[in-house]
N, C-alpha and C. Protein backbone atom coordinates (compact mmCIF):
# COMPACT_ATOMS: atom_id res chain seq x y z
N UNK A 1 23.19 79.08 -89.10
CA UNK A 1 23.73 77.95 -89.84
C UNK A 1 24.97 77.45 -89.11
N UNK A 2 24.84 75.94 -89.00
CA UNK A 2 26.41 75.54 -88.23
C UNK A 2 27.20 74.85 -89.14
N UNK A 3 27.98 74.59 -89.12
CA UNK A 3 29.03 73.42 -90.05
C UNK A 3 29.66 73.21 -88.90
N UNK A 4 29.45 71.53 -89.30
CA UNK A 4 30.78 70.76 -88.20
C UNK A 4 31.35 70.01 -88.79
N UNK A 5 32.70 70.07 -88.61
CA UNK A 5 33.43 69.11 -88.85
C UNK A 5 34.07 67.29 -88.63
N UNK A 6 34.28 66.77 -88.86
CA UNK A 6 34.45 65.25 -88.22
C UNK A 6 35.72 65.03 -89.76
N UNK A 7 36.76 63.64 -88.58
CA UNK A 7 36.66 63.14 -89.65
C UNK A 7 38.62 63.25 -89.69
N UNK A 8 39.09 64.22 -88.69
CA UNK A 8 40.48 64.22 -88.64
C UNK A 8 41.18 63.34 -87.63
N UNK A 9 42.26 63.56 -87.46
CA UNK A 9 43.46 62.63 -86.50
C UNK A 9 44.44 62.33 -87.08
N UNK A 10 45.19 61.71 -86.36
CA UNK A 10 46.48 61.40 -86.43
C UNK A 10 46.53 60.14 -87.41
N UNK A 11 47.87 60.41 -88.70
CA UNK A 11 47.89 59.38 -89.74
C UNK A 11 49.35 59.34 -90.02
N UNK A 12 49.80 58.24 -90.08
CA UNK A 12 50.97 58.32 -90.89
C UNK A 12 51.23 59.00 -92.18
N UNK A 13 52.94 59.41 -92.54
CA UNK A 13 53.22 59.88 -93.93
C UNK A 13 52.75 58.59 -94.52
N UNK A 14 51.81 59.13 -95.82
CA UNK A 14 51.19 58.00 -97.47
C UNK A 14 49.86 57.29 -96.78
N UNK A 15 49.59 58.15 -95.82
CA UNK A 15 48.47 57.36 -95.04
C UNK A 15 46.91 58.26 -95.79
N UNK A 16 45.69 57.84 -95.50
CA UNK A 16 45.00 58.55 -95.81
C UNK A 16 43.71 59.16 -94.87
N UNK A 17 42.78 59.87 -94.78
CA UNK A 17 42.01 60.47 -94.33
C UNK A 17 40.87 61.01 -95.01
N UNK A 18 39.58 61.18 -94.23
CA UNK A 18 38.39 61.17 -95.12
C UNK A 18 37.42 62.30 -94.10
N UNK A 19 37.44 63.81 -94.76
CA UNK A 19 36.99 64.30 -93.80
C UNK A 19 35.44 64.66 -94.11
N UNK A 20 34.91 64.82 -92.90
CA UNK A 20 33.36 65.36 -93.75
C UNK A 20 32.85 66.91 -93.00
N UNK A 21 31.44 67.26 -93.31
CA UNK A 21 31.23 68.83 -93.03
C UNK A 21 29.65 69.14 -93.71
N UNK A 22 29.27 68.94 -92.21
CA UNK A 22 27.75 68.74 -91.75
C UNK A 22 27.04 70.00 -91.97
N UNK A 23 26.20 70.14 -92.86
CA UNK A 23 25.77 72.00 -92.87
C UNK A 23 24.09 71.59 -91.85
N UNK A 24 23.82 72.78 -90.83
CA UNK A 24 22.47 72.86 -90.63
C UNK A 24 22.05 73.97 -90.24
N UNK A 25 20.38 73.72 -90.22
CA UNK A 25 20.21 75.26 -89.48
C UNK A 25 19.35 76.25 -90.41
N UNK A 26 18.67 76.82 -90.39
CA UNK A 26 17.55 77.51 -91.34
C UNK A 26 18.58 78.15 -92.66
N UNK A 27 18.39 77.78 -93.66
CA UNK A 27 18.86 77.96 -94.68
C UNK A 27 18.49 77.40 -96.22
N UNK A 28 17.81 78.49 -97.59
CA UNK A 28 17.88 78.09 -98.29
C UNK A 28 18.74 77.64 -99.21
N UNK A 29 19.58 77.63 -99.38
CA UNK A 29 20.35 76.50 -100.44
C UNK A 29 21.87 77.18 -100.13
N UNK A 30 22.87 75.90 -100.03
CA UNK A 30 23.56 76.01 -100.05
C UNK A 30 25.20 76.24 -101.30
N UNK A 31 25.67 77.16 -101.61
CA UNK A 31 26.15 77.39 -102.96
C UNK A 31 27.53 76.76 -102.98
N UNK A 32 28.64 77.16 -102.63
CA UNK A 32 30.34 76.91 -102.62
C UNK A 32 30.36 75.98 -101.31
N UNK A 33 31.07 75.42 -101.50
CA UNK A 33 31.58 74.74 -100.16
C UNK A 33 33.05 74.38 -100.40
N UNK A 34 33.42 74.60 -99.03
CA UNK A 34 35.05 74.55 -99.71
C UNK A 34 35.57 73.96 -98.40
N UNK A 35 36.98 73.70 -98.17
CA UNK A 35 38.23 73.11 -97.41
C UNK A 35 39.22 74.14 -96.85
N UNK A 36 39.71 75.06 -96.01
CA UNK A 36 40.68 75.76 -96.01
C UNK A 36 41.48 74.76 -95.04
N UNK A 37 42.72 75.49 -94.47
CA UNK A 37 43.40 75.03 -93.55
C UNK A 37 44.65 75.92 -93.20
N UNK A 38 44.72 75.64 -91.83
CA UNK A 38 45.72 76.75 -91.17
C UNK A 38 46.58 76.04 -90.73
N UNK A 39 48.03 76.18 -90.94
CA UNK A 39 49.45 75.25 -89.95
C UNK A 39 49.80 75.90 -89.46
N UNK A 40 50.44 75.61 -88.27
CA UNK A 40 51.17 76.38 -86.83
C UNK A 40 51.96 77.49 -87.55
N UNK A 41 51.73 78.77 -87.19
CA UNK A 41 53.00 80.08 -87.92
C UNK A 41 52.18 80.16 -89.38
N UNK A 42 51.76 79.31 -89.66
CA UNK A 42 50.83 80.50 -91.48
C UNK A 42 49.49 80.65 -91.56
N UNK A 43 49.16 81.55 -93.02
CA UNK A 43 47.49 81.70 -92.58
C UNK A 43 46.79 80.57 -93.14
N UNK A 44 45.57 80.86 -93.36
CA UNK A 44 44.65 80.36 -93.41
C UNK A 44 44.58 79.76 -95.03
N UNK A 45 44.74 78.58 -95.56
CA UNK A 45 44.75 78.72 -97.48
C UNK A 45 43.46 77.90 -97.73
N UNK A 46 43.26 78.19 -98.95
CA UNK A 46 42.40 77.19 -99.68
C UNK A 46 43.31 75.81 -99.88
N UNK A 47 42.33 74.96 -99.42
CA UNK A 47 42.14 73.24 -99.99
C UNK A 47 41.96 73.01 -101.43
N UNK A 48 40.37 73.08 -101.18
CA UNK A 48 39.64 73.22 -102.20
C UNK A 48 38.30 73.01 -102.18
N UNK A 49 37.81 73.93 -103.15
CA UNK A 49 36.09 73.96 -103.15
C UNK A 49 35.40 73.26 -104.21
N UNK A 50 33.89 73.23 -104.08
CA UNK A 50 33.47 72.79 -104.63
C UNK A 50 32.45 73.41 -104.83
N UNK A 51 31.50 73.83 -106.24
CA UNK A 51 30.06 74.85 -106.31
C UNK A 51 28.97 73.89 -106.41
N UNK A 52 27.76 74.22 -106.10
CA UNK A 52 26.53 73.21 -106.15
C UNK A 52 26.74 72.47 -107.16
N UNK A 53 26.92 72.83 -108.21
CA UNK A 53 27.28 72.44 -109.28
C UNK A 53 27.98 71.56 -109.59
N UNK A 54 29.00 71.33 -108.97
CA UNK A 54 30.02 70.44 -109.08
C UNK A 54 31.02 71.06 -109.88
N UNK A 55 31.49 72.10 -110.09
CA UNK A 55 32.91 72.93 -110.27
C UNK A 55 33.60 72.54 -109.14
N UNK A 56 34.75 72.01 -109.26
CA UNK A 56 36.58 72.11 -108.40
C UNK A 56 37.13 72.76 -108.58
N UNK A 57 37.53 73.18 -107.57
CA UNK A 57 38.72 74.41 -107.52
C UNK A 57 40.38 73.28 -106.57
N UNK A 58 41.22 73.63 -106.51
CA UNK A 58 42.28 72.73 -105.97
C UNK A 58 43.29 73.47 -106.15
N UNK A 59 43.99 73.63 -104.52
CA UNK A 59 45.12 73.86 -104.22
C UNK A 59 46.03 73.19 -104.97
N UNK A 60 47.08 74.02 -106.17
CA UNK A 60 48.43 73.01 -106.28
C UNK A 60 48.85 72.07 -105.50
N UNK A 61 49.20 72.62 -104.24
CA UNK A 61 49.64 71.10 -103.88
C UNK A 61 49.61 70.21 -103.44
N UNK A 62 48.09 70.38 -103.41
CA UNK A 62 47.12 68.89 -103.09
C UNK A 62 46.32 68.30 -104.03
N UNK A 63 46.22 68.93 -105.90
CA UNK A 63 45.88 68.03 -106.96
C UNK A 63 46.50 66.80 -106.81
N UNK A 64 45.64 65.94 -107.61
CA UNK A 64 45.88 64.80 -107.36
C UNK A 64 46.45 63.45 -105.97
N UNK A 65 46.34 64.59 -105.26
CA UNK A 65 46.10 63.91 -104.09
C UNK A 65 44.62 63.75 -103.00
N UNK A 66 44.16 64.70 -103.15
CA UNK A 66 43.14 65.05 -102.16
C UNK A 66 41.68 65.00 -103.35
N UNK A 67 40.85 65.13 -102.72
CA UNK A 67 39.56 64.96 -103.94
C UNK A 67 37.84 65.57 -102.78
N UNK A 68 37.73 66.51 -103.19
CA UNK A 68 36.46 67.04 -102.70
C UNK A 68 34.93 66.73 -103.03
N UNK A 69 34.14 66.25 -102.82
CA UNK A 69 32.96 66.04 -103.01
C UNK A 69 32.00 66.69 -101.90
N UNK A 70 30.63 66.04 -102.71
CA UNK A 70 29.47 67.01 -102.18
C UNK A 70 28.45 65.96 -102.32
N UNK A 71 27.49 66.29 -101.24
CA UNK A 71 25.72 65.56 -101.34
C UNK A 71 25.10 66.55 -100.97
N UNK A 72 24.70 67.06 -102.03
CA UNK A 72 23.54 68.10 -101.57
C UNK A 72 22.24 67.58 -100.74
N UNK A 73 22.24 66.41 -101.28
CA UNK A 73 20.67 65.90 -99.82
C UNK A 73 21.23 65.64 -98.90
N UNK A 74 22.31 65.58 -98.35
CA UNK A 74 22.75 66.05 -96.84
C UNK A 74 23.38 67.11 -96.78
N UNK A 75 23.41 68.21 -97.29
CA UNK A 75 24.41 69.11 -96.84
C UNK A 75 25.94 69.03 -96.59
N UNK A 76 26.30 67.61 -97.09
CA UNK A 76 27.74 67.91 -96.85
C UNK A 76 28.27 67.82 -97.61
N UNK A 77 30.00 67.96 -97.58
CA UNK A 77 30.99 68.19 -98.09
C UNK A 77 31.96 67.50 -97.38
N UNK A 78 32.97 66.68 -98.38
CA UNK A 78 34.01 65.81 -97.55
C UNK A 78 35.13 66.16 -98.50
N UNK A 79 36.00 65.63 -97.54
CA UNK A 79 37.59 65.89 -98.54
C UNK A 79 38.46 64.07 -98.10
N UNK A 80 38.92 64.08 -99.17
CA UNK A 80 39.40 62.84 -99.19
C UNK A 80 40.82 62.87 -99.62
N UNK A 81 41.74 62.82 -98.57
CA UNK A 81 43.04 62.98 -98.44
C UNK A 81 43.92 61.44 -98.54
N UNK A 82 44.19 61.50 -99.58
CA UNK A 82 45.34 60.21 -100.05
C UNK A 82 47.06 60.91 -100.10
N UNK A 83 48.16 60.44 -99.63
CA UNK A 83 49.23 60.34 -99.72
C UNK A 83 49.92 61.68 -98.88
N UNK A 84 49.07 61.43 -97.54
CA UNK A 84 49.16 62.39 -96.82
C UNK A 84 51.23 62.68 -96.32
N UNK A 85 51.37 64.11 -96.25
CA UNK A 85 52.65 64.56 -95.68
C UNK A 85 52.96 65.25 -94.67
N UNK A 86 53.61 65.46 -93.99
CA UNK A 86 53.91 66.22 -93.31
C UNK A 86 53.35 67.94 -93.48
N UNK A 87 53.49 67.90 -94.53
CA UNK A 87 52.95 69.61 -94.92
C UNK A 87 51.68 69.46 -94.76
N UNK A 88 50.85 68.55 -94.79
CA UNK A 88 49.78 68.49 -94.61
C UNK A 88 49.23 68.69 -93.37
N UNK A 89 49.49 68.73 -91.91
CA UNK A 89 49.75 69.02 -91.03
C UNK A 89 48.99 69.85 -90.96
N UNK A 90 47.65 70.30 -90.24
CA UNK A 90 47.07 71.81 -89.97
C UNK A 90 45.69 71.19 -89.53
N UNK A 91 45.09 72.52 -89.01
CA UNK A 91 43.64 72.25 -88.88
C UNK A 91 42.86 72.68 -90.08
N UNK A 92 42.00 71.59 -90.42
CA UNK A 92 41.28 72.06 -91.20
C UNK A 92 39.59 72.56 -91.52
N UNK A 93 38.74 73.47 -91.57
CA UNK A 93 37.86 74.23 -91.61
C UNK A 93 37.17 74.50 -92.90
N UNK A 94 35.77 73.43 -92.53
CA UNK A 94 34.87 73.93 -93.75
C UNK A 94 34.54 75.61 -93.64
N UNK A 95 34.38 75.94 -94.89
CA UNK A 95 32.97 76.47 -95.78
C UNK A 95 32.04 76.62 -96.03
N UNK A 96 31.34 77.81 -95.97
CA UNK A 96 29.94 77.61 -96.78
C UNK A 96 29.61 78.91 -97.41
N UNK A 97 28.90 79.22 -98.36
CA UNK A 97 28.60 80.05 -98.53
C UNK A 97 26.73 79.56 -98.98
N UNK A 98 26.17 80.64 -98.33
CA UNK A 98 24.39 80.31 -98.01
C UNK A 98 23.79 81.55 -98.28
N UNK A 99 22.84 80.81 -98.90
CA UNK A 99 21.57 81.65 -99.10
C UNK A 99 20.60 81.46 -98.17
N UNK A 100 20.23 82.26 -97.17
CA UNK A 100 19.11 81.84 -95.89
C UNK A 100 18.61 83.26 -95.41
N UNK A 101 17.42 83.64 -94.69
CA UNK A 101 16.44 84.19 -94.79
C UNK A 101 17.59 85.87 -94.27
N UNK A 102 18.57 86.33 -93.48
CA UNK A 102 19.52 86.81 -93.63
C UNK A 102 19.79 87.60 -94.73
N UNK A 103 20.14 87.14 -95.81
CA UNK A 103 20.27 87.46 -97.01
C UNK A 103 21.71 86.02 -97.83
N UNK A 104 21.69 86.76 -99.05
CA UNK A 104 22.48 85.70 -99.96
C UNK A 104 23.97 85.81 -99.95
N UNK A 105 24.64 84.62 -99.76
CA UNK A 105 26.07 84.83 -99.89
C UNK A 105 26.69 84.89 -98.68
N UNK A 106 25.92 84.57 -97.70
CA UNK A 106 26.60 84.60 -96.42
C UNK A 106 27.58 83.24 -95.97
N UNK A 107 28.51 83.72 -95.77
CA UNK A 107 29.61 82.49 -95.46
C UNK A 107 29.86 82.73 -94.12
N UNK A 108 30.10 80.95 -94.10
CA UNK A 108 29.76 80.28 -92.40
C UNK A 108 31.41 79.67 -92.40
N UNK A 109 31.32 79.45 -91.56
CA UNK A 109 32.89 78.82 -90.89
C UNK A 109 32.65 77.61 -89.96
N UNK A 110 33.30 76.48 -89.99
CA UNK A 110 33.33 75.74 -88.55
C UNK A 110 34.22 75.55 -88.36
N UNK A 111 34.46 74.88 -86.84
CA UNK A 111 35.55 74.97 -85.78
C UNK A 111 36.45 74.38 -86.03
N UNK A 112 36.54 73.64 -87.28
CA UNK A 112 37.60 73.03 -87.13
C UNK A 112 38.07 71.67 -86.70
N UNK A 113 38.67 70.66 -87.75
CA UNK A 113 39.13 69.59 -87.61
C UNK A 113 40.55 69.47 -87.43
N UNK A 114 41.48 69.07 -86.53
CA UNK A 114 43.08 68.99 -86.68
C UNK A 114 43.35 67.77 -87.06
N UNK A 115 44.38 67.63 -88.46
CA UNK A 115 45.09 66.33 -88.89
C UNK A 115 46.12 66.73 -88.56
N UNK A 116 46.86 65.45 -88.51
CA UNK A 116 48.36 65.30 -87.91
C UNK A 116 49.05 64.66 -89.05
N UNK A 117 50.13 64.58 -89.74
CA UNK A 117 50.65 63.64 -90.33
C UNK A 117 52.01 63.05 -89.75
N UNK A 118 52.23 62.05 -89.07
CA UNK A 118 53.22 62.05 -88.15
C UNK A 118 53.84 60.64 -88.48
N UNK A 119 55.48 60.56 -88.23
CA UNK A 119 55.16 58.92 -87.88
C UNK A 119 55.69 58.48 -86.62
């Protein structure tokens, strides 16, 4: 299973960004999908996820700013970043957690998108 990312770059502070996160690759159904992100010197946090279902999960301090969705007939997952800051700053890295011939619950990682918030 791959996940790729698209969808980052460089934005001004209050600027916005729209990222997305391509799932493929032999796999029956895809369950959680989520957002993490890593900034220079810290680890790795939750964004925020989302379950097939459509359950949200959301980082404090990106409620109401940021907003996660899903299309399950494409496999993806996007994050939609409004009133971007400086803290916002990091690379960011889908999620997955999959059910595929492997076994269930296996979580995938991709490489990674870097946003900038700069001015």
């Amino acid at each position: 299973v791959q996940l790729v990312e698209s969808g980052g770059g460089l934005v001004q502070p209050g600027g916005s960004l729209r990222l997305s996160c391509v799932a493929s690759g032999n796999f029956f159904t895809i369950n959680t999908m989520g957002w993490y992100r890593q900034a220079p010197g810290k680890e790795r946090e939750l964004v925020a996820s989302i379950t097939r279902g459509g359950r949200l999960n959301y980082a404090g301090s990106v409620k109401g700013r940021f907003t996660i969705s899903r299309d399950n007939t494409r496999n993806t997952v996007y994050l939609q970043m409004n009133s971007l800051n400086s803290e916002d700053t990091a690379i960011y890295y889908c999620d997955a957690d999959v059910d595929e011939p492997r076994g269930y619950g296996i979580a995938y990682w991709g490489k990674g998108t870097p946003v900038t918030v700069s001015s």
